[in-house]
N, C-alpha and C. Protein backbone atom coordinates (compact mmCIF):
# COMPACT_ATOMS: atom_id res chain seq x y z
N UNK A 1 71.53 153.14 139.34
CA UNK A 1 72.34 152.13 138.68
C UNK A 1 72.61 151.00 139.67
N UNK A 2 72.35 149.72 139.21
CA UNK A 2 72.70 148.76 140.22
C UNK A 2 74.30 148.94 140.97
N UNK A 3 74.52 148.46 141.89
CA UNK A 3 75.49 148.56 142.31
C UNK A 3 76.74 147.49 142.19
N UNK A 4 76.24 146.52 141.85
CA UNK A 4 77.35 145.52 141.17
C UNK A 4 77.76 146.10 139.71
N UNK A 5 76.95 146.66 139.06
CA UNK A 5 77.58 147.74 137.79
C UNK A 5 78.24 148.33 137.86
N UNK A 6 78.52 149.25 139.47
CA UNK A 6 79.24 150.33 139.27
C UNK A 6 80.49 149.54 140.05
N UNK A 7 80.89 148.57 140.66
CA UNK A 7 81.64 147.75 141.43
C UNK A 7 82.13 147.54 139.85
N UNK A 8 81.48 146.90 139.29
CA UNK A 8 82.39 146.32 137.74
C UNK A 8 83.10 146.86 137.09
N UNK A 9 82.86 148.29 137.12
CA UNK A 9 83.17 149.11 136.15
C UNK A 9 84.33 150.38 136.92
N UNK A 10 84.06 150.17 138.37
CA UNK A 10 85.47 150.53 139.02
C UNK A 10 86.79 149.71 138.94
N UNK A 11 86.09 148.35 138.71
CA UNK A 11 87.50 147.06 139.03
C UNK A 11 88.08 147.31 137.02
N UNK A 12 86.98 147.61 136.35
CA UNK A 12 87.41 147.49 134.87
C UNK A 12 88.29 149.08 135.16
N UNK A 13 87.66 150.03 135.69
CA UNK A 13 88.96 150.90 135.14
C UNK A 13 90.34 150.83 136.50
N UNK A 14 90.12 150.01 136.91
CA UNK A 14 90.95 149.65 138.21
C UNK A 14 92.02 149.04 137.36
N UNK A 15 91.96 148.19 136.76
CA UNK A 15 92.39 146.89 135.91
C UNK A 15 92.79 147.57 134.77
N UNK A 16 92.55 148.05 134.22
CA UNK A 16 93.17 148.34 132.62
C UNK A 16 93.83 149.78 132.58
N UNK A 17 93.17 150.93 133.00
CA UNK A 17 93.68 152.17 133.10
C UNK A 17 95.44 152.21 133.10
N UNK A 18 96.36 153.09 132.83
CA UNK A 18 97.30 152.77 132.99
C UNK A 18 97.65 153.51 134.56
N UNK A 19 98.19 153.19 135.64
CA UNK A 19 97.91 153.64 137.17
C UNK A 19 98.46 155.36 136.92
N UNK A 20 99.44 155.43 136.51
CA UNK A 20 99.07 156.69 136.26
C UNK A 20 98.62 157.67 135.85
N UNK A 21 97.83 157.52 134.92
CA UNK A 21 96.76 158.07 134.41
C UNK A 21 95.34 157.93 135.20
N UNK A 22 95.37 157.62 136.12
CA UNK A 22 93.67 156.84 137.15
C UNK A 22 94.25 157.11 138.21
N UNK A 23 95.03 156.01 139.11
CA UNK A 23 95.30 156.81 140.55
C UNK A 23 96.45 157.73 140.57
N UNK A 24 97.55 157.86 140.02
CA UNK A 24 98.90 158.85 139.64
C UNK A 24 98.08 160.15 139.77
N UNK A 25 96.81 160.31 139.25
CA UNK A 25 96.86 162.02 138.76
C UNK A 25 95.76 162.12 140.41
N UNK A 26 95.76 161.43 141.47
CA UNK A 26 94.85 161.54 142.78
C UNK A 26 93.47 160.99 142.82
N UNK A 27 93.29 161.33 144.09
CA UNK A 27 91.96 160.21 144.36
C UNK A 27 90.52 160.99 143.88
N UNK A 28 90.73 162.68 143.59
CA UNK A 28 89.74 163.01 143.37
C UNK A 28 89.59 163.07 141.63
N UNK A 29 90.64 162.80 140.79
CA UNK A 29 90.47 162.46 139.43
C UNK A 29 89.70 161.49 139.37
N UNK A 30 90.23 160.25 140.43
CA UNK A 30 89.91 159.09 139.95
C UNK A 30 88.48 159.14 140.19
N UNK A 31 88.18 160.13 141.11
CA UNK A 31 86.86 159.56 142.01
C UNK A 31 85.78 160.32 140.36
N UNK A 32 86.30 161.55 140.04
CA UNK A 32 85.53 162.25 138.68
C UNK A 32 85.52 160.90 137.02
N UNK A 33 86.53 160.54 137.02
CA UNK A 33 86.77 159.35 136.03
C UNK A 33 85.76 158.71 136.33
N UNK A 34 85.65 158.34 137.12
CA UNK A 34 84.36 156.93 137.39
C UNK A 34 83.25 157.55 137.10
N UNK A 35 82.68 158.75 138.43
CA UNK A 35 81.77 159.05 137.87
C UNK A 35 81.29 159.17 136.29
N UNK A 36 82.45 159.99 135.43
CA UNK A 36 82.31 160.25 134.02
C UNK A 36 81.62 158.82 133.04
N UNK A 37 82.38 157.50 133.49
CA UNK A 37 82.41 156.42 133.22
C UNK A 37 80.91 155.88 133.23
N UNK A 38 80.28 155.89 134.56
CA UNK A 38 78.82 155.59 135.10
C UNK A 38 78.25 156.37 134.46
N UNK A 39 78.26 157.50 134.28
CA UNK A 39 77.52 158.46 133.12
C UNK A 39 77.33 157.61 132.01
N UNK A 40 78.56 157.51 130.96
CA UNK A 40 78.77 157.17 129.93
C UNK A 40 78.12 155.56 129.67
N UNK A 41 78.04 155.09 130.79
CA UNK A 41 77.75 153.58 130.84
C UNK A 41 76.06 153.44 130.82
N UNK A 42 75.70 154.56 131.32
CA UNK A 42 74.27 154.96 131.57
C UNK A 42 73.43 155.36 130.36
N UNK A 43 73.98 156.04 129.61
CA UNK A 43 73.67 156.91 128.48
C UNK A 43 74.08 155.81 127.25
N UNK A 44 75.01 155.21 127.36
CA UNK A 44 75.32 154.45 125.96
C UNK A 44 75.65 153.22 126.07
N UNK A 45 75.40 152.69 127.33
CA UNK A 45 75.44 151.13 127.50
C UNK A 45 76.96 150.63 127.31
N UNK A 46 78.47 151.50 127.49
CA UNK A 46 79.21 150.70 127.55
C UNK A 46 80.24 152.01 127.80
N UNK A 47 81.59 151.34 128.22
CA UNK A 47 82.72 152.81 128.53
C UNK A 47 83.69 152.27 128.24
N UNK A 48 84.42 152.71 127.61
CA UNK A 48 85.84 152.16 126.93
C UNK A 48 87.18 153.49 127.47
N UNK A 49 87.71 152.42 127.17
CA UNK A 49 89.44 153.28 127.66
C UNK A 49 90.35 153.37 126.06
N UNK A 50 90.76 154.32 126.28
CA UNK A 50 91.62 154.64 124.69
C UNK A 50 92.52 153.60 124.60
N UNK A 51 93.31 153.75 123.77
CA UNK A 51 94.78 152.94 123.70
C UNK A 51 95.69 153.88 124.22
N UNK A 52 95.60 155.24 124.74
CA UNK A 52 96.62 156.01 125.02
C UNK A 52 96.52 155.73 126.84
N UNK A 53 95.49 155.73 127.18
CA UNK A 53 94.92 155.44 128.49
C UNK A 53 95.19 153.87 129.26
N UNK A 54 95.02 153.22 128.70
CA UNK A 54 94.80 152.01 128.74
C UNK A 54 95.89 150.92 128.59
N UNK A 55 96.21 150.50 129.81
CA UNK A 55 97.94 149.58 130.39
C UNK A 55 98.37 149.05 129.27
N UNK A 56 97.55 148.20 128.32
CA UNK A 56 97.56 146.98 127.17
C UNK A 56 97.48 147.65 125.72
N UNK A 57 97.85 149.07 126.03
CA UNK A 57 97.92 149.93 124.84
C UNK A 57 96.98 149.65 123.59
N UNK A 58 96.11 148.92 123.45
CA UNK A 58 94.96 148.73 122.74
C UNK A 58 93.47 149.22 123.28
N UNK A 59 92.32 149.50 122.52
CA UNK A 59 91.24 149.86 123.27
C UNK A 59 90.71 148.98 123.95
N UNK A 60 89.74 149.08 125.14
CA UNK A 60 89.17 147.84 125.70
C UNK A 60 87.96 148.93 126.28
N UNK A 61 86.80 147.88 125.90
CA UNK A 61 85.63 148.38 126.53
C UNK A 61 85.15 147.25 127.51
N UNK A 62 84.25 147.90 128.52
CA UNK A 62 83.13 147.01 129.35
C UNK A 62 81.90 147.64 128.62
N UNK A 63 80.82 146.40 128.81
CA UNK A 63 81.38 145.27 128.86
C UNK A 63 82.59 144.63 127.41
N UNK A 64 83.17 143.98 127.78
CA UNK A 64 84.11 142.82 127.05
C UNK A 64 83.42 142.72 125.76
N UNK A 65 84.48 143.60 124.67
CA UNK A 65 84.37 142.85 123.37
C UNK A 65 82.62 144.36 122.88
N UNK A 66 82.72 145.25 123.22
CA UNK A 66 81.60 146.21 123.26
C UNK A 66 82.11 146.66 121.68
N UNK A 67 80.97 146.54 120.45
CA UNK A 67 81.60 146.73 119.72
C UNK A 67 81.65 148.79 119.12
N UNK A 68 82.55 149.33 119.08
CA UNK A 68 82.57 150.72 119.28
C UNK A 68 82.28 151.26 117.84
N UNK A 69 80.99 151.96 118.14
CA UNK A 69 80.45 152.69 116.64
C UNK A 69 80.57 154.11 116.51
């Protein structure tokens, strides 16, 4: 996977996640989250955060505006 992909997609769940749910639960969740994420990003071209997960309590995917089927 390129590596500016996976830079993007750390700062996207860096950025939206709610902190305790991503860094709150430790560094080796977070470090499994991502991976899970790069999986998911790999396999289906996009990774979204719930609304339960996610600071702005609405869903948000990368990339931006990913429409979820």
């Amino acid at each position: 996977m390129n590596k500016n992909v996976e830079q993007d997609i750390k700062e996207f769940l860096k950025n939206n996640y709610k902190s305790s749910r991503y860094h709150g639960r430790g560094a080796e969740y977070a470090a499994v989250l991502l991976a899970s994420s790069l999986a998911d990003f790999a396999e289906y071209g996009y990774v979204f955060i719930s609304r339960h997960d996610s600071n702005s309590g609405a869903v948000v995917t990368f990339p931006n505006n990913h429409p979820i089927t």
